[in-house]
N, C-alpha and C. Protein backbone atom coordinates (compact mmCIF):
# COMPACT_ATOMS: atom_id res chain seq x y z
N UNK A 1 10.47 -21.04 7.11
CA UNK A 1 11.25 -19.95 7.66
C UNK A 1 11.08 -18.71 6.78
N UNK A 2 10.89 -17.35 7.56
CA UNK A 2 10.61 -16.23 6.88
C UNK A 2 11.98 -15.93 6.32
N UNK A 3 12.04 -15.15 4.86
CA UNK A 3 12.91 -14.27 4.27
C UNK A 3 12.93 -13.14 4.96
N UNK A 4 13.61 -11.83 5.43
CA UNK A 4 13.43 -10.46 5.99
C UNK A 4 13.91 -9.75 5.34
N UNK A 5 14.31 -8.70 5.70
CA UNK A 5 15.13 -7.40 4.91
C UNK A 5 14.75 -5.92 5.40
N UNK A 6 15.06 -4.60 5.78
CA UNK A 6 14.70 -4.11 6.09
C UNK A 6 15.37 -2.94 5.17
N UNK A 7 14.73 -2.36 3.99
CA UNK A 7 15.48 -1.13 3.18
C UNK A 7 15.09 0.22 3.72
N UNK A 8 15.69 0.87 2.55
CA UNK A 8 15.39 2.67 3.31
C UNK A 8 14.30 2.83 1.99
N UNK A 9 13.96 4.11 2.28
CA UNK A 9 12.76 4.82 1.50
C UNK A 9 12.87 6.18 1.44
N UNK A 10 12.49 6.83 0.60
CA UNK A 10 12.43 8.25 0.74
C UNK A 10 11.52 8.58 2.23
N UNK A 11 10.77 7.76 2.46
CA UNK A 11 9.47 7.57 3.52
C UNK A 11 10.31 7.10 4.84
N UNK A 12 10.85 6.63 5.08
CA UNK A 12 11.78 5.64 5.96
C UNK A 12 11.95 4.26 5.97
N UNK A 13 11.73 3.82 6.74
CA UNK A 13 12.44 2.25 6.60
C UNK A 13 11.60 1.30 6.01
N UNK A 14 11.54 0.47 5.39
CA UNK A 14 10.41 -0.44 5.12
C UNK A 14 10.79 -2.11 5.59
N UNK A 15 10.11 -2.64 6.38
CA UNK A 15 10.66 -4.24 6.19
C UNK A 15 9.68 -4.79 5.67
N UNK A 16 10.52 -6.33 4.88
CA UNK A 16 10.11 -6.65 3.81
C UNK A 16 10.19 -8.18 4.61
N UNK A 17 8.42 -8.69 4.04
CA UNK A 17 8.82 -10.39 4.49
C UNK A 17 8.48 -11.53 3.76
N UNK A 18 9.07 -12.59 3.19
CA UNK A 18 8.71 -13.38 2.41
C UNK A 18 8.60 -14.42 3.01
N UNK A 19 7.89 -15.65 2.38
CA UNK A 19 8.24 -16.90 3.15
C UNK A 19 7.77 -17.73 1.98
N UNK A 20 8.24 -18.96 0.71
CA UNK A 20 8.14 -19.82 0.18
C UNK A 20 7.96 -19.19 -1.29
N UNK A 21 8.66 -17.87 -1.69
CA UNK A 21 7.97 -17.42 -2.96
C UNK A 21 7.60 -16.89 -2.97
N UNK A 22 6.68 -15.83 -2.10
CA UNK A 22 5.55 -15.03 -1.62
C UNK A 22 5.75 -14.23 -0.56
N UNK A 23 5.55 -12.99 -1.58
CA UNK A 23 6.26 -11.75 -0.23
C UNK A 23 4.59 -11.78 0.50
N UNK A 24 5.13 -11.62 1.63
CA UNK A 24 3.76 -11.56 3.02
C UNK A 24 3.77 -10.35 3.75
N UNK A 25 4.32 -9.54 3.37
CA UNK A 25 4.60 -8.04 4.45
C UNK A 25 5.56 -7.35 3.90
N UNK A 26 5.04 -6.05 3.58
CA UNK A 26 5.63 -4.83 3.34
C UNK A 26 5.38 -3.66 4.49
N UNK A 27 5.96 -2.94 5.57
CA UNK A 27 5.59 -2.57 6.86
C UNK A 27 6.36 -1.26 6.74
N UNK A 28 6.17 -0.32 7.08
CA UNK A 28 6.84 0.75 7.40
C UNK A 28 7.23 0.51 8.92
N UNK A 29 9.03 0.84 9.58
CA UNK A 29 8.96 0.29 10.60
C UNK A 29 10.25 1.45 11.05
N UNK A 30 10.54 1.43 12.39
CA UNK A 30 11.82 2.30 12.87
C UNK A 30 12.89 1.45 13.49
N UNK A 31 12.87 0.02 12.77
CA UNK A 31 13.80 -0.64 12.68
C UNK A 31 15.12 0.28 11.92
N UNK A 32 16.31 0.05 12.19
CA UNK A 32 17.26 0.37 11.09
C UNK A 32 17.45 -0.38 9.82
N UNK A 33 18.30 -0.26 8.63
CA UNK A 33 18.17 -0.86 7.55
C UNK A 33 18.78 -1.91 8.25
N UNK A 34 18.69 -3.17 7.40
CA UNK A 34 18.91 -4.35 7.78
C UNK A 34 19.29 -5.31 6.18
N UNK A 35 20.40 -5.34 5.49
CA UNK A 35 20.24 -6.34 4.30
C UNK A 35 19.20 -7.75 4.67
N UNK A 36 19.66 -8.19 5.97
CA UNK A 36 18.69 -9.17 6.04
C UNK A 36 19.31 -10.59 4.88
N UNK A 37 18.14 -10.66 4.29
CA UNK A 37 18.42 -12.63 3.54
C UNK A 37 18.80 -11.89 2.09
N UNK A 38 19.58 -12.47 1.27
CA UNK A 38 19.53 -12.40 0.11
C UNK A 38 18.65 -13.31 -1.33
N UNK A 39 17.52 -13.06 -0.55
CA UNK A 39 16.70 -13.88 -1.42
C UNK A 39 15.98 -13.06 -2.63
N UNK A 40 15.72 -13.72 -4.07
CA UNK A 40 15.87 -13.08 -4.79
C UNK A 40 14.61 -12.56 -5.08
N UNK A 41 13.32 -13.13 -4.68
CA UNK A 41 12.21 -12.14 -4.13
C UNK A 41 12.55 -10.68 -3.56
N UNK A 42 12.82 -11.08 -2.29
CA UNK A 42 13.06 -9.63 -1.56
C UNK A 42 14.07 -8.62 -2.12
N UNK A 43 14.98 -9.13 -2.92
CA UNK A 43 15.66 -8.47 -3.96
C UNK A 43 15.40 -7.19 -5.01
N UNK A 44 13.79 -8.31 -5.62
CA UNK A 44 13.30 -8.15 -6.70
C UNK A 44 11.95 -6.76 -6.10
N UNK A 45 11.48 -7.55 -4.93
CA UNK A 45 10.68 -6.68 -4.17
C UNK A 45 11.20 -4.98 -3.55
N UNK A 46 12.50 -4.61 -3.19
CA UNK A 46 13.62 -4.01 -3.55
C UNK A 46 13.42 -3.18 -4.46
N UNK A 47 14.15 -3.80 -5.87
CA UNK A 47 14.39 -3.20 -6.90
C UNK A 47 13.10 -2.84 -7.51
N UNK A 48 11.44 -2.69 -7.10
CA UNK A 48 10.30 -2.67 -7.83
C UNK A 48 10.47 -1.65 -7.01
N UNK A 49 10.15 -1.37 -5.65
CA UNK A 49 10.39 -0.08 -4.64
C UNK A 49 11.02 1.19 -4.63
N UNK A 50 12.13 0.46 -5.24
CA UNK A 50 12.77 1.38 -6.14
C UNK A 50 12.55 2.38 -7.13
N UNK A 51 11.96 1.53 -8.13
CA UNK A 51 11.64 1.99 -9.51
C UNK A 51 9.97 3.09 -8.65
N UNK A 52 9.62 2.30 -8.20
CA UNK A 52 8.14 2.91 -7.77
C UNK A 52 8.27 4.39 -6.95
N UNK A 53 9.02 4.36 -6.02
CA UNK A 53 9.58 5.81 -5.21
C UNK A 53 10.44 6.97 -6.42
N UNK A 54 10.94 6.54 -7.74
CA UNK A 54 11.45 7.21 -8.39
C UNK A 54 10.37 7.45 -9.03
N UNK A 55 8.98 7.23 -9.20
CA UNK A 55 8.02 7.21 -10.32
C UNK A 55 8.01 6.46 -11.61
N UNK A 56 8.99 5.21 -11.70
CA UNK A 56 9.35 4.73 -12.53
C UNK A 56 8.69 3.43 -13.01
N UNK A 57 7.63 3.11 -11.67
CA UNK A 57 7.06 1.87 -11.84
C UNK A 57 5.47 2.25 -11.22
N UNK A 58 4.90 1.95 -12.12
CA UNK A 58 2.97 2.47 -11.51
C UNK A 58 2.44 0.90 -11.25
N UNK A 59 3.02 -0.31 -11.44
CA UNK A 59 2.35 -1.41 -10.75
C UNK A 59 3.54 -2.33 -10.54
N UNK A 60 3.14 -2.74 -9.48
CA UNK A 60 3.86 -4.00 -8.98
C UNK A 60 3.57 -4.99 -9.68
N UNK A 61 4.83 -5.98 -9.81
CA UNK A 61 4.45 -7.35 -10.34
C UNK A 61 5.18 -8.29 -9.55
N UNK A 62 4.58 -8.58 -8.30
CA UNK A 62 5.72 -9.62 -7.07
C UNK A 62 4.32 -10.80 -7.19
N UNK A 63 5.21 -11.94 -6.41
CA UNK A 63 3.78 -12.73 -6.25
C UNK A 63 3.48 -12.42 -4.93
N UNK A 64 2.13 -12.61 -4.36
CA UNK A 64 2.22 -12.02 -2.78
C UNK A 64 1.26 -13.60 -2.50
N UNK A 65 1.71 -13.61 -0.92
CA UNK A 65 0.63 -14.74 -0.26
C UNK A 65 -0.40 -13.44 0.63
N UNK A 66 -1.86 -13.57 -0.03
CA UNK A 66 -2.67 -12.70 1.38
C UNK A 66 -3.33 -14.20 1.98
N UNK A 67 -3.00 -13.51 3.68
CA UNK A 67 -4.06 -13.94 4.35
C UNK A 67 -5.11 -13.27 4.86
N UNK A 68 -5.26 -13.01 6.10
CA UNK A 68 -6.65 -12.56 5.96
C UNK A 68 -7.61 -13.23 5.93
N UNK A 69 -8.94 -12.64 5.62
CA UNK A 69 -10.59 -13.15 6.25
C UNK A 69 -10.79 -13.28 4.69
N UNK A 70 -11.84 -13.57 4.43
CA UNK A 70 -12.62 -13.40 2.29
C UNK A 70 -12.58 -11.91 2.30
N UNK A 71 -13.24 -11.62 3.47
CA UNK A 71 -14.06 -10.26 3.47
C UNK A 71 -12.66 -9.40 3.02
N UNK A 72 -11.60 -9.44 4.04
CA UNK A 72 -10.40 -8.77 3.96
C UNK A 72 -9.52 -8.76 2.74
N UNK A 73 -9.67 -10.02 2.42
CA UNK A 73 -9.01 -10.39 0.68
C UNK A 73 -9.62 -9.85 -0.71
N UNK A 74 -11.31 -9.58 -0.57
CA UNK A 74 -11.82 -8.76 -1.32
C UNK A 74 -11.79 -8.06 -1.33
N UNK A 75 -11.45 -7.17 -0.43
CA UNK A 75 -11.25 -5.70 -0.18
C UNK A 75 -9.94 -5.18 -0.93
N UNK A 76 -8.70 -6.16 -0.36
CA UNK A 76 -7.32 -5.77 -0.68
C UNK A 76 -7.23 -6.10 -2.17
N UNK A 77 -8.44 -6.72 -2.60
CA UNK A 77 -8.43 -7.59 -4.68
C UNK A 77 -8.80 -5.83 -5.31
N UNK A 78 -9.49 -5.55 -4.17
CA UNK A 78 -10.35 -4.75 -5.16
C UNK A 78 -9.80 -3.12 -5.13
N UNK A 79 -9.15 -2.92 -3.68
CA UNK A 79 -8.12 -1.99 -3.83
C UNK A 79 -7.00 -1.96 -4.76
N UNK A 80 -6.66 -3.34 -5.24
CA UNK A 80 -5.12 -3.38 -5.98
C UNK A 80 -5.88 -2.84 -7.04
N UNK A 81 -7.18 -2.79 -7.50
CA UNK A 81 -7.51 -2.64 -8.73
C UNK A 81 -7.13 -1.06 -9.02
N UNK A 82 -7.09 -0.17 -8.35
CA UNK A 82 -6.91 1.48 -8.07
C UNK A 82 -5.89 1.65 -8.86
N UNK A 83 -5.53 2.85 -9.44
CA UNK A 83 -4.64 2.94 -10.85
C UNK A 83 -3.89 3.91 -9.97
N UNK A 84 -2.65 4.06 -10.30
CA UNK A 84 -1.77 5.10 -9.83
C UNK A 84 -1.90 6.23 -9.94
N UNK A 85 -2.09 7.16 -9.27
CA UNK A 85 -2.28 8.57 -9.88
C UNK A 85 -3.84 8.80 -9.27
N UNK A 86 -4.49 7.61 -9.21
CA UNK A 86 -6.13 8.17 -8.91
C UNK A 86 -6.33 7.29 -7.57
N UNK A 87 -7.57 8.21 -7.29
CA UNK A 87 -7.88 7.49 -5.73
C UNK A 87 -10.05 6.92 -6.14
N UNK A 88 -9.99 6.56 -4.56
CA UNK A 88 -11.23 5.68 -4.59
C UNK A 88 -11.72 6.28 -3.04
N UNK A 89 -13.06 6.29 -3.05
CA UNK A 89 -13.29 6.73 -1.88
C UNK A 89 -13.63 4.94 -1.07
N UNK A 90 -13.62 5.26 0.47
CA UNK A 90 -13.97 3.69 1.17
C UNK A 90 -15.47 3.33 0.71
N UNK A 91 -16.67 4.51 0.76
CA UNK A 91 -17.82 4.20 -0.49
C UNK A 91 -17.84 3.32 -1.47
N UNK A 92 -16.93 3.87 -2.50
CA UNK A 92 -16.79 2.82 -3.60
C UNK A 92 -16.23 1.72 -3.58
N UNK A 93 -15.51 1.45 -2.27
CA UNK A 93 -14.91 0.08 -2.48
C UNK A 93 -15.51 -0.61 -2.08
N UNK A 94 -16.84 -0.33 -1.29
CA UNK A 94 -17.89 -1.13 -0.86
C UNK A 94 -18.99 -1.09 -1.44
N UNK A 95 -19.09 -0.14 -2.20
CA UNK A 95 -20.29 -1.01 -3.40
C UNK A 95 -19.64 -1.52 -4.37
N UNK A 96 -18.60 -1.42 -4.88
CA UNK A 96 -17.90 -2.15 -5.48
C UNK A 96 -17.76 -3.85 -5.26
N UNK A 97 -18.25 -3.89 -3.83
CA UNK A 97 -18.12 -5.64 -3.26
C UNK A 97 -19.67 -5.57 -3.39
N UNK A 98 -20.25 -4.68 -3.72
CA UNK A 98 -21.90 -5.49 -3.57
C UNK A 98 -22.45 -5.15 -2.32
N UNK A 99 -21.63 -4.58 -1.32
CA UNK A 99 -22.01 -4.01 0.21
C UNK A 99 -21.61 -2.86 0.49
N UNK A 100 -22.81 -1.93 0.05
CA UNK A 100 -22.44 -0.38 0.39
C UNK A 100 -22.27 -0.12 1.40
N UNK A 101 -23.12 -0.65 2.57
CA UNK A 101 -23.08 -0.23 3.96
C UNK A 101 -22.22 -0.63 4.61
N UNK A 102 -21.05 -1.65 4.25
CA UNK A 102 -19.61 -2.06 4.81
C UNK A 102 -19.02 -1.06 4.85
N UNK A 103 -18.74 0.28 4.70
CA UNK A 103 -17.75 1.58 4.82
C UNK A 103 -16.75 1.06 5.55
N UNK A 104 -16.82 1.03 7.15
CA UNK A 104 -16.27 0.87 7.62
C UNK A 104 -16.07 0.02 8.19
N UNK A 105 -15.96 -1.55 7.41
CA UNK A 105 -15.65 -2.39 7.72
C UNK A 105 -14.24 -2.23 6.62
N UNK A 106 -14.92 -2.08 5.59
CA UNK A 106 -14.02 -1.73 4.56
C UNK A 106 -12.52 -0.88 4.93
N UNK A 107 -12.89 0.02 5.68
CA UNK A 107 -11.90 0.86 6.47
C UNK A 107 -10.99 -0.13 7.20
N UNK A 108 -11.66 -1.47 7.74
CA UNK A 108 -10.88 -1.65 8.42
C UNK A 108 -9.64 -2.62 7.96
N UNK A 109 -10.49 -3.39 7.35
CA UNK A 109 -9.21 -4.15 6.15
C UNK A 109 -8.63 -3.67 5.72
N UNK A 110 -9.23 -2.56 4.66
CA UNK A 110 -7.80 -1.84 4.52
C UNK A 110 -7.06 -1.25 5.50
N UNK A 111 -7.55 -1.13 6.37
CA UNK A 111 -5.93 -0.55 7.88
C UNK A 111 -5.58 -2.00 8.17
N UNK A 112 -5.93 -3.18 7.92
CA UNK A 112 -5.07 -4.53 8.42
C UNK A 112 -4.22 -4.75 7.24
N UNK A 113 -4.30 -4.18 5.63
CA UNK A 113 -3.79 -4.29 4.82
C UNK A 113 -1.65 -4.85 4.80
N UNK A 114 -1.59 -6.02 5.30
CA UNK A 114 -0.51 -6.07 5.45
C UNK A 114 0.65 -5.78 4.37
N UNK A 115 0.13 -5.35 2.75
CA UNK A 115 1.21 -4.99 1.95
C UNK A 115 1.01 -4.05 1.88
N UNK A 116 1.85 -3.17 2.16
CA UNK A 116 1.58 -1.31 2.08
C UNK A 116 2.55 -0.94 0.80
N UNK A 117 1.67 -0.50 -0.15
CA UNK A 117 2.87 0.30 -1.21
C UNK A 117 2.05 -0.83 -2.41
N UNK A 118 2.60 -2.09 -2.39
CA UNK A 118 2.31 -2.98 -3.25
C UNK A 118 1.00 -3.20 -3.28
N UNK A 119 -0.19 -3.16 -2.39
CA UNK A 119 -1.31 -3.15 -2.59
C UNK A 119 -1.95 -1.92 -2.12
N UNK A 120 -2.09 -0.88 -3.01
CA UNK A 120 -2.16 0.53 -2.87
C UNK A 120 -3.36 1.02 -1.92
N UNK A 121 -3.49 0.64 -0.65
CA UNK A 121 -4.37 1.59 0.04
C UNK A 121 -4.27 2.64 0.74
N UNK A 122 -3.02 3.24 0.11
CA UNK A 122 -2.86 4.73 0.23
C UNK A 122 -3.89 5.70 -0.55
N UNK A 123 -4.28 4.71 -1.34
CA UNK A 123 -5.17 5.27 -2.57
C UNK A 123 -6.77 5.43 -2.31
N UNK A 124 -7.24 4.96 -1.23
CA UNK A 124 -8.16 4.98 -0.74
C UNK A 124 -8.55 6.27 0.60
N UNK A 125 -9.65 7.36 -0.01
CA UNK A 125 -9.77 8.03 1.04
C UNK A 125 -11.38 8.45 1.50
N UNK A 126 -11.62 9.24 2.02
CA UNK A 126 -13.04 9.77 2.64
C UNK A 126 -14.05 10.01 1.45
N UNK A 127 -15.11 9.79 1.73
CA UNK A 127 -16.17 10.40 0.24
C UNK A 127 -15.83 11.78 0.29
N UNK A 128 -15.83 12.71 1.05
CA UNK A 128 -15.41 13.56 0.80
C UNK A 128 -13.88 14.35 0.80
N UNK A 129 -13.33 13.40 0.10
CA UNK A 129 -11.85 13.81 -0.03
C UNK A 129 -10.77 14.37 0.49
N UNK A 130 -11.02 13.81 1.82
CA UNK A 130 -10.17 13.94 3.29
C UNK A 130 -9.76 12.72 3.21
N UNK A 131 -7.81 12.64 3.53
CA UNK A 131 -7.33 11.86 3.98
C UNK A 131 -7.67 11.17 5.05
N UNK A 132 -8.20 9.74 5.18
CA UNK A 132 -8.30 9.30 6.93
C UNK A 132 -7.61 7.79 6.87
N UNK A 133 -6.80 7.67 7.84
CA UNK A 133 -6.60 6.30 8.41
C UNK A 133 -5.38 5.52 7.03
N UNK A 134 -4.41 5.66 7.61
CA UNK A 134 -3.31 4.99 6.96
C UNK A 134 -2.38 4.19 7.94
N UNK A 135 -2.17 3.09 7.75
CA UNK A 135 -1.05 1.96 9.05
C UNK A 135 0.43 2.45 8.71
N UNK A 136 0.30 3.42 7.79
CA UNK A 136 2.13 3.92 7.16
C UNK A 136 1.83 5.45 8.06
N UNK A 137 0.88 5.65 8.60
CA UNK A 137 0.64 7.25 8.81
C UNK A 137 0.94 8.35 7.99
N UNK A 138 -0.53 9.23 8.28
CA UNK A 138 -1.29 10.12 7.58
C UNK A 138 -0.12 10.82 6.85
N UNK A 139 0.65 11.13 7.28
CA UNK A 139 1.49 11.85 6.99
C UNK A 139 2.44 11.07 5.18
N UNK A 140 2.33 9.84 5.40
CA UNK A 140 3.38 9.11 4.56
C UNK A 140 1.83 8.92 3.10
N UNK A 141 0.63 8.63 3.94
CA UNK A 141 -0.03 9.07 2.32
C UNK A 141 -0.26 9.87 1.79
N UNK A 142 0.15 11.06 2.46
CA UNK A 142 -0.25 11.95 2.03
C UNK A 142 1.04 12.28 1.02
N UNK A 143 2.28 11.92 1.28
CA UNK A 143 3.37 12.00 0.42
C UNK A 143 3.34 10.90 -0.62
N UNK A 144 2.25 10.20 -0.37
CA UNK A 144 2.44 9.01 -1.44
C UNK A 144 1.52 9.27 -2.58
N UNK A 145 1.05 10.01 -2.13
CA UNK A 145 -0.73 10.88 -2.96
C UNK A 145 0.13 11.70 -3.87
N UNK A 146 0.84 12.27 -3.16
CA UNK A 146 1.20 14.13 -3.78
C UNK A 146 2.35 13.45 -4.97
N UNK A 147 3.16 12.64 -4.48
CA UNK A 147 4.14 11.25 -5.46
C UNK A 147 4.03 11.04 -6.71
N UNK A 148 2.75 10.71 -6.42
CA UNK A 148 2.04 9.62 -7.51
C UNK A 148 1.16 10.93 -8.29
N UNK A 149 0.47 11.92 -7.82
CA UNK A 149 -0.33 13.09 -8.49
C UNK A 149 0.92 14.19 -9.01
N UNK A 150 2.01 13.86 -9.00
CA UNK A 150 3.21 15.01 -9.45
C UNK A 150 3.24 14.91 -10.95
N UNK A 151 2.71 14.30 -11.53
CA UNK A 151 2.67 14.68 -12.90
C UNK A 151 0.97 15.15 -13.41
N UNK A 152 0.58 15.19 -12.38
CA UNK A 152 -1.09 15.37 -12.97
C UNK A 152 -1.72 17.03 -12.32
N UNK A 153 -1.02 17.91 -12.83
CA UNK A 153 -1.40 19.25 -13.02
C UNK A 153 -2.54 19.83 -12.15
N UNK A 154 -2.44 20.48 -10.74
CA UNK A 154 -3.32 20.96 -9.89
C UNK A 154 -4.22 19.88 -9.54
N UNK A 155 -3.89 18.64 -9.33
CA UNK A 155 -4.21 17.97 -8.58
C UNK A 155 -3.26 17.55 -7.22
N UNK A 156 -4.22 18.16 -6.18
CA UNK A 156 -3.38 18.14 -5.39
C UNK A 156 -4.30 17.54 -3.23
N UNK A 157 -3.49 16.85 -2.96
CA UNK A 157 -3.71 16.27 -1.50
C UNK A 157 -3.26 17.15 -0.17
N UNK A 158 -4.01 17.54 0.49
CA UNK A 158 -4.10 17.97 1.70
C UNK A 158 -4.09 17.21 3.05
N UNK A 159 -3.99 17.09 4.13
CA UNK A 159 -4.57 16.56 5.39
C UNK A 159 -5.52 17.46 6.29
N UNK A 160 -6.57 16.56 6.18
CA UNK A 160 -7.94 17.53 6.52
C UNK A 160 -8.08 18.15 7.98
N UNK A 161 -6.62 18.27 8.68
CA UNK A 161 -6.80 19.19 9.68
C UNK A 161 -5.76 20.05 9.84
């Protein structure tokens, strides 16, 4: 049986889903808040969200279950690797796997990316440094970019239309 929860965000709502230990979904949703289960994962998952929307936390430390394809799980291994504050183009995350010409396959896992926030593929954008394709919408990485770059001096995120 799943854990749920549905908190607020500076962003809006987020639901949160666990099941055996292992948060499985972080979703941006227009559900209303919802306390949901008091389990001490989703709690903990919570209080990291927290710290992270205040700028107070630059990595998560939850346990997560991914599912997903290999292909999809390497992708989301190799996105978590992305440091706060800096981005990666979908290029590099595919030669990074050894398959340059995956771009946009790469694109697409990360848009199936079911932990949003906790496995940062907000952080991932165009070789040429246009925002494209976020499951939280364009709009919410682009606030998650500008977030996370607020202490790093004229560095700054646009939406490329």
């Amino acid at each position: 049986m799943d854990d749920t929860m549905v908190i607020n965000s500076p962003l809006g709502n987020i639901r949160l889903i666990a099941r055996d230990g292992y948060l499985l979904s972080v979703q941006f949703t227009d559900e209303g808040e919802d306390p949901g289960s008091n389990a001490p994962l989703l709690l903990e998952v919570k209080s990291q969200l927290g710290a992270y929307f205040c700028g107070s936390l630059k990595m998560f430390d939850i346990p997560v279950g991914l599912g997903g394809t290999d292909f999809q799980r390497q992708v989301w291994l190799e996105v978590n690797k992305v440091p706060y504050g800096k981005t990666v183009s979908y290029h590099k995350v595919a030669s990074s796997l050894n398959n340059p010409g995956a771009v946009r396959a790469v694109g697409a896992a990360n848009g199936s990316n079911p932990l949003l926030l906790v496995i940062p593929c907000h952080r991932v954008i165009s070789r040429t440094g246009e925002l494209t394709g976020y499951a939280g919408g364009l709009w919410r990485k682009l606030k998650l970019l500008q977030m996370e770059a607020r202490d790093q001096p004229g560095r700054q995120y646009h939406l490329g239309f």
